[in-house]
Protein backbone atom coordinates (compact mmCIF):
# COMPACT_ATOMS: atom_id res chain seq x y z
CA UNK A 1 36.41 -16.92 9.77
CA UNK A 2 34.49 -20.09 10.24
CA UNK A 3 31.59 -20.33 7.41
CA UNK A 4 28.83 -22.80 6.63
CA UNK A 5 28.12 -23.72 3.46
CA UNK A 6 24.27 -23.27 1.83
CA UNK A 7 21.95 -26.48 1.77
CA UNK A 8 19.20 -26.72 -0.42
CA UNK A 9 17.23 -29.58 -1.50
CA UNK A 10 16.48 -29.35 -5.71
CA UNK A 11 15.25 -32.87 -7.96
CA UNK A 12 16.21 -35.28 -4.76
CA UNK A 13 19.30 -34.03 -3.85
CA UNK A 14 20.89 -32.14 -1.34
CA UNK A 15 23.17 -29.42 -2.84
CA UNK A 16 26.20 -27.77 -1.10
CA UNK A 17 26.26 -24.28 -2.22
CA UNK A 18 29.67 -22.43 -1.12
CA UNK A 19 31.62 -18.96 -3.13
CA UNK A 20 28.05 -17.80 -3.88
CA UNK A 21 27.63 -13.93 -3.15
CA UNK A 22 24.97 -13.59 -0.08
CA UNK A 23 22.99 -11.91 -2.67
CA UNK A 24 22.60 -13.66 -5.07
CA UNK A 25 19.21 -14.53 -6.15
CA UNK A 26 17.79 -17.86 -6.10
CA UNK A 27 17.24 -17.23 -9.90
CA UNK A 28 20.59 -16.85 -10.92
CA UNK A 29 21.57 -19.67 -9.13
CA UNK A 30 18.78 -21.59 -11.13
CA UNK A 31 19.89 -20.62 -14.53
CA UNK A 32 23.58 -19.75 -14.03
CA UNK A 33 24.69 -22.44 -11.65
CA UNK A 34 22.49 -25.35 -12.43
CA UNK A 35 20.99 -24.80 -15.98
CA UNK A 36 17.48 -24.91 -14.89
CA UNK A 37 16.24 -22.44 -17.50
CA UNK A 38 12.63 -22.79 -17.47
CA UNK A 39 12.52 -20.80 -14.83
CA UNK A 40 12.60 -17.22 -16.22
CA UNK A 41 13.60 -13.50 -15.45
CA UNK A 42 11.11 -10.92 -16.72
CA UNK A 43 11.23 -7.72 -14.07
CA UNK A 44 13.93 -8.94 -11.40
CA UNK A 45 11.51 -7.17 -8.87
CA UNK A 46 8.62 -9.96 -7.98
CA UNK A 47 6.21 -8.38 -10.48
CA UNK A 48 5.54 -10.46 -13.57
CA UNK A 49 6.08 -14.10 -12.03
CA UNK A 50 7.95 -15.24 -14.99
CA UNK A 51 10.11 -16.44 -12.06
CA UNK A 52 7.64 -18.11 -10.05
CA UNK A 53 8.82 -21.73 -7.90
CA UNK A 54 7.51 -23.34 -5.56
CA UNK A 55 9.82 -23.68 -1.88
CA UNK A 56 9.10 -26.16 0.49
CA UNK A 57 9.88 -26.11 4.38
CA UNK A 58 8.97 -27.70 7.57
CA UNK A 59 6.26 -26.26 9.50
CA UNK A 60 5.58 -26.10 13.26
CA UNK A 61 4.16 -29.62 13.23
CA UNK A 62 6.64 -31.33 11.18
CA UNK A 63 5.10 -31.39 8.18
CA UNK A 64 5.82 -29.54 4.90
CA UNK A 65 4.82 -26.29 3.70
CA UNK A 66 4.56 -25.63 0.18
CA UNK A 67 3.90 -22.01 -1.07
CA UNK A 68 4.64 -20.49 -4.51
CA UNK A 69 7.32 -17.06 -4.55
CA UNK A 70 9.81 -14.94 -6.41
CA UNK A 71 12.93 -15.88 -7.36
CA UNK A 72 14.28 -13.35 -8.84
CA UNK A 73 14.16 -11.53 -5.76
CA UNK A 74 15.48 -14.50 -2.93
CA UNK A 75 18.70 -14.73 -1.56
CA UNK A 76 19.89 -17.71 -2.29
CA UNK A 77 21.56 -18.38 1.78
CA UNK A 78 17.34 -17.69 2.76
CA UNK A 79 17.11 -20.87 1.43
CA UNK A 80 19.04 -23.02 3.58
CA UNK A 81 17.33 -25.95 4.76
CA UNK A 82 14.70 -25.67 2.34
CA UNK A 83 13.38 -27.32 -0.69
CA UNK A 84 13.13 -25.69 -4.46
CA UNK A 85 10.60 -27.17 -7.28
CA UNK A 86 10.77 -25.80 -10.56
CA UNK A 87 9.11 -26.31 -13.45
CA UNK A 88 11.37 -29.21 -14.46
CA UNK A 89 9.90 -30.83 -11.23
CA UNK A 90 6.87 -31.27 -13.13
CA UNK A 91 7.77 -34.12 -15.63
CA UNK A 92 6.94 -37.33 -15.22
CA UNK A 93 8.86 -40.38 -15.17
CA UNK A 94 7.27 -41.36 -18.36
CA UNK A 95 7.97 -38.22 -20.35
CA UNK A 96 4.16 -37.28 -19.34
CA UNK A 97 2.95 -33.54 -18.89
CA UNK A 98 1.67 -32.75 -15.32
CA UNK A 99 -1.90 -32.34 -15.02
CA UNK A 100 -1.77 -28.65 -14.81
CA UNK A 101 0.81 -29.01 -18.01
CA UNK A 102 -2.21 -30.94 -19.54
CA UNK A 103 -5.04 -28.58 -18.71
CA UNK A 104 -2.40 -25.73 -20.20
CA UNK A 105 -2.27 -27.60 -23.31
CA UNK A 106 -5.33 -28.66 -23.83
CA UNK A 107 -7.51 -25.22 -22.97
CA UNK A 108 -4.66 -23.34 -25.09
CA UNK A 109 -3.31 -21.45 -22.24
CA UNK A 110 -0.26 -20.41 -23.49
CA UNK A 111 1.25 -18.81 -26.61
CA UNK A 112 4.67 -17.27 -26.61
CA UNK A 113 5.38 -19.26 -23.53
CA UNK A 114 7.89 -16.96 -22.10
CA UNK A 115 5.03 -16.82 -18.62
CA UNK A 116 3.83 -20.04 -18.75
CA UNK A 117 6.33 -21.81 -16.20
CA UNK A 118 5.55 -19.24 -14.01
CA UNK A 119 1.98 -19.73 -14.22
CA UNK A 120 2.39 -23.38 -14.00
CA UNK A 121 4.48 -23.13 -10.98
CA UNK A 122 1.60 -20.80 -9.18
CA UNK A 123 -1.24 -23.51 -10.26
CA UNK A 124 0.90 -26.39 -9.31
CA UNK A 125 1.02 -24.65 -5.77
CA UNK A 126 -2.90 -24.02 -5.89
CA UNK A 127 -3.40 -28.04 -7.11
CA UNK A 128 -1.51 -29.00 -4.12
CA UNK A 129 -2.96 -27.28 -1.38
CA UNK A 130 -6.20 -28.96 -2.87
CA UNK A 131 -7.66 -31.32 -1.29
CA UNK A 132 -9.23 -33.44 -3.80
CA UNK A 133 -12.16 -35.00 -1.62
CA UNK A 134 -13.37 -31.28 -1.47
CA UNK A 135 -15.20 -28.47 -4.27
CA UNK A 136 -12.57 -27.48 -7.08
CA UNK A 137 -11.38 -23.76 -6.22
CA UNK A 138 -14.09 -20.98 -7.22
CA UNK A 139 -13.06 -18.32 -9.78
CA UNK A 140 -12.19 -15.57 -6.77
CA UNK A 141 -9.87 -18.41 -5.39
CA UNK A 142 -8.28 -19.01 -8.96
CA UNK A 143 -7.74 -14.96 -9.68
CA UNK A 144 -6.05 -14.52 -5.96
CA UNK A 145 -3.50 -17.09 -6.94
CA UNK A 146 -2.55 -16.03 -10.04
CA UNK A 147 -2.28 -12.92 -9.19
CA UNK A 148 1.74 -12.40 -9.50
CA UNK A 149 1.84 -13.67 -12.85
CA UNK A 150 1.00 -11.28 -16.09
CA UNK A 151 0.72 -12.37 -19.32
CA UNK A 152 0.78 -10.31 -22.38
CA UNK A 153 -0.44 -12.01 -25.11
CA UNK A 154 -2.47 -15.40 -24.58
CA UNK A 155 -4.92 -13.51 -22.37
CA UNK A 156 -6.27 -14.31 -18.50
CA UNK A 157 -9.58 -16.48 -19.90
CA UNK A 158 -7.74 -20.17 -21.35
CA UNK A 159 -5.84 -19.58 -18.35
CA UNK A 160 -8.33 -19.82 -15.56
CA UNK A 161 -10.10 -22.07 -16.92
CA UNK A 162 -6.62 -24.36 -17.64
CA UNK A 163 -6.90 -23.59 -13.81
CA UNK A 164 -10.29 -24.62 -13.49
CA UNK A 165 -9.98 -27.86 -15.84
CA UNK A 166 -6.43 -29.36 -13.83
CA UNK A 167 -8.62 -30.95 -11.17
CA UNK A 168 -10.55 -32.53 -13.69
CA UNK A 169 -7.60 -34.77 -14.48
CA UNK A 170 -6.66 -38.21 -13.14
CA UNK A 171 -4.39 -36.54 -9.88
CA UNK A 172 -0.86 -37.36 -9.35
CA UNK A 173 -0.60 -37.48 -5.71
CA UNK A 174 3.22 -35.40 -4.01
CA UNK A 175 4.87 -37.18 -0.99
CA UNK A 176 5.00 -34.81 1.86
CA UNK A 177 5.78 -37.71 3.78
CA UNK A 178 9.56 -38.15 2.06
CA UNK A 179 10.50 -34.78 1.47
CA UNK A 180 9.42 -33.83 4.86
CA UNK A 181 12.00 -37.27 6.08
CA UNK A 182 14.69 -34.99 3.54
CA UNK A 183 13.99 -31.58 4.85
CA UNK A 184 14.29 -32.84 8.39
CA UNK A 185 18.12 -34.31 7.64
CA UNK A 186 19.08 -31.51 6.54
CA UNK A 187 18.22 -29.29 9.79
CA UNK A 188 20.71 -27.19 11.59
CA UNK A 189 21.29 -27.40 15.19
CA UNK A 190 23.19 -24.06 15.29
CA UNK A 191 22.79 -21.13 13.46
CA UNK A 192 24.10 -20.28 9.85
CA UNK A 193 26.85 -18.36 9.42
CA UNK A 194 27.78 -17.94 6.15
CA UNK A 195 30.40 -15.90 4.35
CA UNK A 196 31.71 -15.10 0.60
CA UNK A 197 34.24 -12.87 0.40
CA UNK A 198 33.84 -9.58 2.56
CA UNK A 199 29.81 -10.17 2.43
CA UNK A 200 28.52 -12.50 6.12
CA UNK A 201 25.38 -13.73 6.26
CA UNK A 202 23.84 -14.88 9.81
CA UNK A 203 20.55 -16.84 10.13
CA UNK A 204 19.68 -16.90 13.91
CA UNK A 205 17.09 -20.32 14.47
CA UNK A 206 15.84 -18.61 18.30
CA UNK A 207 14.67 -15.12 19.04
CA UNK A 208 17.26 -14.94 22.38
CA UNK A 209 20.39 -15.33 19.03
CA UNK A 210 18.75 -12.96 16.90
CA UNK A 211 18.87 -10.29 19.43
CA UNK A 212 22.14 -11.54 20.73
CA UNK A 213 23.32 -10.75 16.97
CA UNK A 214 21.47 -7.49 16.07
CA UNK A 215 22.78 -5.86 19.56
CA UNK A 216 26.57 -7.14 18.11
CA UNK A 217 25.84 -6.49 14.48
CA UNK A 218 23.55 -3.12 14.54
CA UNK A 219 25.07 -1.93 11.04
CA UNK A 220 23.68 -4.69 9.61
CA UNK A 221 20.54 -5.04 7.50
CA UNK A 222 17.53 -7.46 8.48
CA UNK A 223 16.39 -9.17 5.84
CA UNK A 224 12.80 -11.21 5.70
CA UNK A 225 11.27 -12.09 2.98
CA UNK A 226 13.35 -9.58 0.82
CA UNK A 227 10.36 -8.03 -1.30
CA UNK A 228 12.00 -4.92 -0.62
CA UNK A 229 15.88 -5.51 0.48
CA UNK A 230 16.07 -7.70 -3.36
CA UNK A 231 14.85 -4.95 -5.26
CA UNK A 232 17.96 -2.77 -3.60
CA UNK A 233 20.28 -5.19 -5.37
CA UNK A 234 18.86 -6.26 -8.55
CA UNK A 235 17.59 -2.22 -9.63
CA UNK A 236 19.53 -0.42 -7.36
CA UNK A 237 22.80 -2.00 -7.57
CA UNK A 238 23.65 -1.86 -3.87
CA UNK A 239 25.99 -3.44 -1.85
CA UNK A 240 24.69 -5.28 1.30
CA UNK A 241 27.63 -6.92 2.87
CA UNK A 242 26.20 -8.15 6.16
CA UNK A 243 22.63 -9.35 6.21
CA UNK A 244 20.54 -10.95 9.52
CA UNK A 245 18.56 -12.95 8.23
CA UNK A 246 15.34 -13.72 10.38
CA UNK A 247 12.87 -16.45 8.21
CA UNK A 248 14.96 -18.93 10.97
CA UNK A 249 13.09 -17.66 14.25
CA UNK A 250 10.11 -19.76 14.71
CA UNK A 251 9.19 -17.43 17.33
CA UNK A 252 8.79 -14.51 14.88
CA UNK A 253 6.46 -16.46 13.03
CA UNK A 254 4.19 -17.16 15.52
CA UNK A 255 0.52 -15.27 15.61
CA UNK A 256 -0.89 -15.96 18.98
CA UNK A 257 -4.77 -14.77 20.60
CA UNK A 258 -4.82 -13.86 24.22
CA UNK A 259 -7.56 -12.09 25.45
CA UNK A 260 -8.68 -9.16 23.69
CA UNK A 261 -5.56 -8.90 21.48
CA UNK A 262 -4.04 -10.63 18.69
CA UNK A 263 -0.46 -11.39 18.61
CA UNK A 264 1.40 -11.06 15.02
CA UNK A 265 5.43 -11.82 14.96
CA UNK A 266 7.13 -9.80 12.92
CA UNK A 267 8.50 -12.96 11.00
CA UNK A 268 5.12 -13.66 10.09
CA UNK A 269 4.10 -13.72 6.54
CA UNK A 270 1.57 -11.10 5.11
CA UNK A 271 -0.42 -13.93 3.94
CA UNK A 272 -0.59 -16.09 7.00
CA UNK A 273 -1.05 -12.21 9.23
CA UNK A 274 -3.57 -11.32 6.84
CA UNK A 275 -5.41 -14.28 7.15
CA UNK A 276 -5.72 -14.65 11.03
CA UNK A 277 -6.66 -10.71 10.96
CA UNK A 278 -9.56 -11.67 8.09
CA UNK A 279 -11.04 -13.86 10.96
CA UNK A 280 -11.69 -10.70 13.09
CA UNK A 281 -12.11 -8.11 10.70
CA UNK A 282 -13.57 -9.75 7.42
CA UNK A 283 -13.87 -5.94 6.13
CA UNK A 284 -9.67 -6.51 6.11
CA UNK A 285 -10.81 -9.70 2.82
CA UNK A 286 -10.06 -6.84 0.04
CA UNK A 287 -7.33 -5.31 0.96
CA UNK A 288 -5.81 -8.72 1.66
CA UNK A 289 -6.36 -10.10 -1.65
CA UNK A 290 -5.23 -6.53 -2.91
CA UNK A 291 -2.33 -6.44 -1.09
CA UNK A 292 0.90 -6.79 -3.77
CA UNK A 293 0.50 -10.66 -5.25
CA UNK A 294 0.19 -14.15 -3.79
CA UNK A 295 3.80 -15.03 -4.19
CA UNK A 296 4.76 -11.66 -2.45
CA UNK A 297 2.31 -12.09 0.20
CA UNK A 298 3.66 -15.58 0.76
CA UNK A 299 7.38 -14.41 1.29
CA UNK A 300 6.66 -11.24 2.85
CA UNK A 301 6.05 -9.98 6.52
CA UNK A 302 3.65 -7.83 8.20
CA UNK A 303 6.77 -7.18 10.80
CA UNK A 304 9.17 -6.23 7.33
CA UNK A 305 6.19 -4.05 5.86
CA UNK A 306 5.98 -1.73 9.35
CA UNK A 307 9.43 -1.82 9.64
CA UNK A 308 10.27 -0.49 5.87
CA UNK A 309 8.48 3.37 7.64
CA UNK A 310 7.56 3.60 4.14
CA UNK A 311 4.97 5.91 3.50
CA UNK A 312 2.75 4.00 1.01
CA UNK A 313 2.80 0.64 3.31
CA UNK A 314 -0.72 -0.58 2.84
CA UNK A 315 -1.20 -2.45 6.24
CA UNK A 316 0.06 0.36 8.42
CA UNK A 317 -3.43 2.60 7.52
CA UNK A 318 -5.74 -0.53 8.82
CA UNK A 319 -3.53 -1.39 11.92
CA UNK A 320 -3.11 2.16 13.44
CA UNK A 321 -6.67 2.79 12.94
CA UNK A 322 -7.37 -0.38 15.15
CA UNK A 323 -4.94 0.62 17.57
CA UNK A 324 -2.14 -1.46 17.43
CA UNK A 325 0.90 -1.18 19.31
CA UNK A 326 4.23 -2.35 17.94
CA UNK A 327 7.11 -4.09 20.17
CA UNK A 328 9.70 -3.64 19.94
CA UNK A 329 13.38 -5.97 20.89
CA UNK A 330 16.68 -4.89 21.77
CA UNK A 331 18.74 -7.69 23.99
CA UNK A 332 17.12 -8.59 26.64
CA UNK A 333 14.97 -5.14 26.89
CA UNK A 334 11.29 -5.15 25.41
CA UNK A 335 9.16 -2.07 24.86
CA UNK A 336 5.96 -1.13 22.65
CA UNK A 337 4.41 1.79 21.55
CA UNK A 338 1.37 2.94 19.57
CA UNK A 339 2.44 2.19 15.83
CA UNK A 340 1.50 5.50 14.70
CA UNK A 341 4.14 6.59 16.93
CA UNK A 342 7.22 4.49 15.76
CA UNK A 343 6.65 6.83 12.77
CA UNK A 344 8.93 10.15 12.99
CA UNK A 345 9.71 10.99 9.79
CA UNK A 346 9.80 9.97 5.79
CA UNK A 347 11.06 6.44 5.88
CA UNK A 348 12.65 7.48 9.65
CA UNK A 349 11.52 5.15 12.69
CA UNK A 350 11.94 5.18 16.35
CA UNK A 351 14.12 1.90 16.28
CA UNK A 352 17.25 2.40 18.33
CA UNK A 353 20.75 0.98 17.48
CA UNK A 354 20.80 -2.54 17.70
CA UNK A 355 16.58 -2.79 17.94
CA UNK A 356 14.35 -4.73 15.76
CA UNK A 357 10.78 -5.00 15.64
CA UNK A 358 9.77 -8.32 17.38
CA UNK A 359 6.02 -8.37 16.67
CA UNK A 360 2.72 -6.61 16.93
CA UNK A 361 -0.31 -6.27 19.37
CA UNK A 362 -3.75 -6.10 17.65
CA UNK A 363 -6.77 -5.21 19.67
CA UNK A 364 -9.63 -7.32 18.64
CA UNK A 365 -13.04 -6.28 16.99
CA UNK A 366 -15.50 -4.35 19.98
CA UNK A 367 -18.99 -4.70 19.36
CA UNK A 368 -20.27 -1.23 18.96
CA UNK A 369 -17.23 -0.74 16.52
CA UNK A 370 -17.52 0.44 12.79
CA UNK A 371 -14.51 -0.44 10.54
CA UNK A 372 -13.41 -0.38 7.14
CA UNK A 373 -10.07 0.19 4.70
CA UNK A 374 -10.18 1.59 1.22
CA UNK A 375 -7.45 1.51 -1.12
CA UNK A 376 -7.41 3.65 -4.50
CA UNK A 377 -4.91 2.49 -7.38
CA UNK A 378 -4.99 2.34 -11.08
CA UNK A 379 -5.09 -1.03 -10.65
CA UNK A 380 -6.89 -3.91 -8.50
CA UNK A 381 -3.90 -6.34 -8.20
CA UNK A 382 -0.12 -5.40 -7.66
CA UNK A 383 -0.22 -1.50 -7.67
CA UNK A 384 0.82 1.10 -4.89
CA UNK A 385 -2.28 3.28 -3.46
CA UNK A 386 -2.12 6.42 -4.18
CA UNK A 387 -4.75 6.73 -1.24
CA UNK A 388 -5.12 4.23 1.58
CA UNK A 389 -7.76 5.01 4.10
CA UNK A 390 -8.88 2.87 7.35
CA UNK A 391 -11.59 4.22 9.32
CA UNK A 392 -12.83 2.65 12.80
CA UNK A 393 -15.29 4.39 14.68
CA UNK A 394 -16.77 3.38 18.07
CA UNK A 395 -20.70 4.21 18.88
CA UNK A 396 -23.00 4.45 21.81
CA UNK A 397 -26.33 4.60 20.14
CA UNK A 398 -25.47 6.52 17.26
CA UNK A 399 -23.05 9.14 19.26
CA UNK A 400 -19.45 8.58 18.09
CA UNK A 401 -17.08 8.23 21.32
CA UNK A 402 -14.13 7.73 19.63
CA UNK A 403 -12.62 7.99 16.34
CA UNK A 404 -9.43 6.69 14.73
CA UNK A 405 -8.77 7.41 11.17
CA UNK A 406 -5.35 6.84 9.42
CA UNK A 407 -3.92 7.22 6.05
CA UNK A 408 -1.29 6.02 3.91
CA UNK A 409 0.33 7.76 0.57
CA UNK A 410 -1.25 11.33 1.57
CA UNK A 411 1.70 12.44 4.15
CA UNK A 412 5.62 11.67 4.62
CA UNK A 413 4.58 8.99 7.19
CA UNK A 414 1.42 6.87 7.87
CA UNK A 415 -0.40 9.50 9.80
CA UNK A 416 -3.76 9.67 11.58
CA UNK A 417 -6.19 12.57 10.44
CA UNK A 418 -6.62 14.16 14.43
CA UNK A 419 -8.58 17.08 13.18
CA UNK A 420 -11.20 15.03 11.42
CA UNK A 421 -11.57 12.56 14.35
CA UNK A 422 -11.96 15.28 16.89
CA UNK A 423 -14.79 16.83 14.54
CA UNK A 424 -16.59 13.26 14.55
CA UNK A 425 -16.06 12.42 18.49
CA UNK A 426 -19.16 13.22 20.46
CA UNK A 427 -20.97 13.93 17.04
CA UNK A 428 -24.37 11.67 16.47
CA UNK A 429 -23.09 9.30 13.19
CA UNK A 430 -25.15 11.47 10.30
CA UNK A 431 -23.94 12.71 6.84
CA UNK A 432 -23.64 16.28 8.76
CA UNK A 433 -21.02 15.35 10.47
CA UNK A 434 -19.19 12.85 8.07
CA UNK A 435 -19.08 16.17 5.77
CA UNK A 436 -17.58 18.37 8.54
CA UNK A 437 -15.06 15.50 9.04
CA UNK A 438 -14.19 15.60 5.55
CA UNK A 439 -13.81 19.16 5.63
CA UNK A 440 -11.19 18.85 8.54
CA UNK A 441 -9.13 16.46 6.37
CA UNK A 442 -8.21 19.52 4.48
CA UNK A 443 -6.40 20.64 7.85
CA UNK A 444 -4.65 17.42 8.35
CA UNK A 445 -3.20 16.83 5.26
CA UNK A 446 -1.48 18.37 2.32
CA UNK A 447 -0.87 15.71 0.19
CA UNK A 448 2.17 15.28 -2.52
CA UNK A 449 2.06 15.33 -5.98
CA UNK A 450 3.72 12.86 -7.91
CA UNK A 451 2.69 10.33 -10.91
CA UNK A 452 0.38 7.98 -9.16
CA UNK A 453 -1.85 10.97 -8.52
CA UNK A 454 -2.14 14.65 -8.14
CA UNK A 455 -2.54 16.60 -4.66
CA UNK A 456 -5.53 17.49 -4.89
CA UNK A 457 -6.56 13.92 -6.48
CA UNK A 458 -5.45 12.52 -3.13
CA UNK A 459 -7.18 15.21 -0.80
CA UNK A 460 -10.56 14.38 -2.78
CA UNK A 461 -10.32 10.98 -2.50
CA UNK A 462 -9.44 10.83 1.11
CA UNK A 463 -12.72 12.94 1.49
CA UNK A 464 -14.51 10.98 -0.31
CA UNK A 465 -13.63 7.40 1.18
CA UNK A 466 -14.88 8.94 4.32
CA UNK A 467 -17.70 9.47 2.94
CA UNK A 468 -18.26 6.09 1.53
CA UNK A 469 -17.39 5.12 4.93
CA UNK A 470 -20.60 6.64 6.79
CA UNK A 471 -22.61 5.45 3.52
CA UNK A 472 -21.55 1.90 4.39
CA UNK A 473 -21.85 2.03 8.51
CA UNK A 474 -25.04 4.51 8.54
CA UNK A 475 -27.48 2.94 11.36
CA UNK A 476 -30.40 3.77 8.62
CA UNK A 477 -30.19 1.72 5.75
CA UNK A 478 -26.58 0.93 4.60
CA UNK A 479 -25.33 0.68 1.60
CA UNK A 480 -23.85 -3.01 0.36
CA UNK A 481 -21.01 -3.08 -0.82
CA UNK A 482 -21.88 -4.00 -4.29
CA UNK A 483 -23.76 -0.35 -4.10
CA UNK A 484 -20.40 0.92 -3.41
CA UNK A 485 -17.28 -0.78 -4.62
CA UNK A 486 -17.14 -1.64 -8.23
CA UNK A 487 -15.32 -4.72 -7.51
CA UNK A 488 -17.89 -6.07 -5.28
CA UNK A 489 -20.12 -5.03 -8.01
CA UNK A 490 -18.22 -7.28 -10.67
CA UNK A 491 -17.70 -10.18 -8.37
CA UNK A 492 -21.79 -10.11 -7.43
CA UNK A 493 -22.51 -10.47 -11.65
């Protein structure tokens, strides 16, 4: 069998990787392979961001894209034709520390160390999306970065504000100009086929060879941004030997308006889907920046996250109460459905042999439309819901005419709540009727108990988020939402 080898660019150099398993991570290649060591393991899931480096690629326009992720959890083929900074990158010709090095140093941001790479890696990815004719980032900007990286003993405060003080430093300008000239050398015309032993790895570059390969390969696993296919390998142990690896597809990526509907390729990632849907649903801003971390968000996919059918997905809740429709690919055939129907079972879809999911249809905001999403966790950043709620009602006056409300973490699927939307449509939009709504939930769901949260923990709070809801959308004196979420509360201090 014909193979390619991998080609990544690391301290300008091109490096020919070849023998590697197709799973292994781009962190054991780092430390194993090359003896890059400051880059460090902590979870091997994309939790802690002790792992954290920065991977460049060429965008639509030719230029270079720069976004901090998880390496502990990257195969290292995904990162053929790509570019990998770590925090070795950093030094200076001179011996001299990096400005965010300096502000580190200087503000006392670090004190074991064992984290600090990986938080240097996330604010050197922050300090050069920057543009330094414009404000420094705000505190809310600051927090959403670092949000994938946890430190245990030097505390969040000297960090931020090592965050904060970085820009204040005489800047060291990157060239995009010559690694996008490296990148571009490096392309493929054809598409990656790599192999190691029994395991193949294919990287289609157009969406006509990644169906051509799926309908040929349909025991094979798809494989994004592998926040969820990694973990199978480095906890689980599992053995993937034939991966399809989509991050190629330019099509996929693309997130396109036309008409009343936005369209979101599956390839796309959850921070770039997240941040066209903010545009047209600003009530979608939490639950963005709530959504896992910044480094997940930046390697994940909205397309990956529906396709997983996993119960506690937090995006499916928001989408299937807007209506969305998902499309679906299979050869030359295309066909969509409502999303909340490509659910059948727990962690069971309505993909067919051979299928993948090609993208998503997103109806866009109505006037006389009420929406919101609610997510409740033990924690703000990086924890699973053990209730998430989206709501969107439609008015006429104050009569409800329709009603869509959808849940995540309560049933074996994402499910809509069709009792407690039939007891709201035709209703007028009062507390009455929010409270007979919340009754029906009862009749809708039964939830599981488990050790995020009891049954009847989750039944309560699903009530009670609906509640919220009509507090927050009431046509008689709203509430704001720092009279309602704790967080807006906090941020409004």
């Amino acid at each position: 069998m014909e193979t390619n080898t991998i080609r990544l660019y690391y301290r300008g150099q091109i490096h020919e990787v070849a023998g590697k398993p197709t799973t292994c991570t781009l962190l054991q290649f780092l430390r194993e392979d090359l003896r890059r060591t400051g880059t460090k393991e902590g979870c091997a899931e994309g939790d802690c961001g002790a792992c954290t480096v920065v991977v460049g690629e060429l965008d639509e326009n030719g230029g270079v894209s720069l976004r901090a992720i998880n390496a502990c959890i990257q195969f290292l083929p995904a990162l053929d034709g790509k570019a990998i900074f770590t925090v070795e990158d950093l030094r200076q010709p001179d011996g001299a520390l990096h400005p965010v090095q300096q502000a580190m140093v200087d503000l006392h941001g670090s004190q074991c160390g064992f984290c600090t790479p990986g938080f240097v890696m996330s604010m050197w990815a922050l300090y050069l999306d920057h543009d330094p004719t414009g404000p420094k980032p705000d505190r809310l900007q600051i927090n959403t970065v670092l949000s994938g990286n946890l430190c245990r003993c030097t505390g969040y405060r000297p960090i931020i504000d090592a965050t904060q003080a970085m820009f204040d430093l005489p800047r060291i300008d990157f060239d995009r100009a010559g690694l996008a000239s490296a990148l571009t050398s490096m392309q493929r015309q054809q598409p990656l086929e790599y192999h190691a032993g029994d395991q193949v790895f294919h990287a289609p570059r157009t969406l006509t060879q990644l169906a051509q390969t799926r309908v040929e390969h349909p025991d094979a696993r798809i494989v994004a941004g592998s926040t969820d296919v990694g973990l199978w390998v480095t906890k689980q142990m599992r053995q993937l030997p034939h991966l399809i690896y989509v991050g190629q597809v330019a099509e996929l990526r693309a997130i396109t308006q036309t008409g009343d509907h936005l369209y979101i390729g599956a390839g796309a990632s959850l921070n770039d889907a997240y941040g066209k849907l903010v545009q047209h649903y600003p009530q979608l801003d939490e639950m963005h920046r709530r959504f896992a971390s910044h480094p997940i968000r930046n390697a994940g996919t909205l397309g990956g996250n529906l396709a997983n059918g996993s119960p506690i997905g937090d995006s499916m809740p928001a989408l299937i109460a807007l209506g969305t429709r998902i499309v679906l690919r299979k050869g030359k055939r295309q066909r969509d459905m409502p999303l909340e129907d490509f659910y059948l079972d727990y962690q069971k879809t309505a993909l067919e042999e051979g299928e993948f999911v090609e993208g998503m249809q997103v109806p866009l905001s109505a006037p006389q439309q009420r929406f919101r999403t609610y997510k409740l966790s033990k924690r703000f950043d990086q924890d699973i819901s053990a209730v998430c709620a989206a709501f969107a009602i439609a008015l006429d006056g104050n009569t409800i005419t329709a009603a869509r409300l959808a849940f995540g973490g309560v049933a074996a699927t994402p499910k809509r709540a069709t009792q407690a939307e039939q007891a709201l449509e035709g209703q007028p939009w009062t507390e009455a009727t929010a409270k007979k709504a919340m009754q029906a939930l009862a009749r809708d769901y039964a939830p599981l108990t488990d050790m995020r949260a009891s049954s009847a923990y989750r039944l309560l709070g699903a009530q009670n988020l609906l509640l919220r809801f009509y507090f927050e959308t009431r046509s008689d004196a709203p509430l704001a939402a720092h009279e309602t979420n704790v967080f807006a509360a906090v941020d409004a201090l």
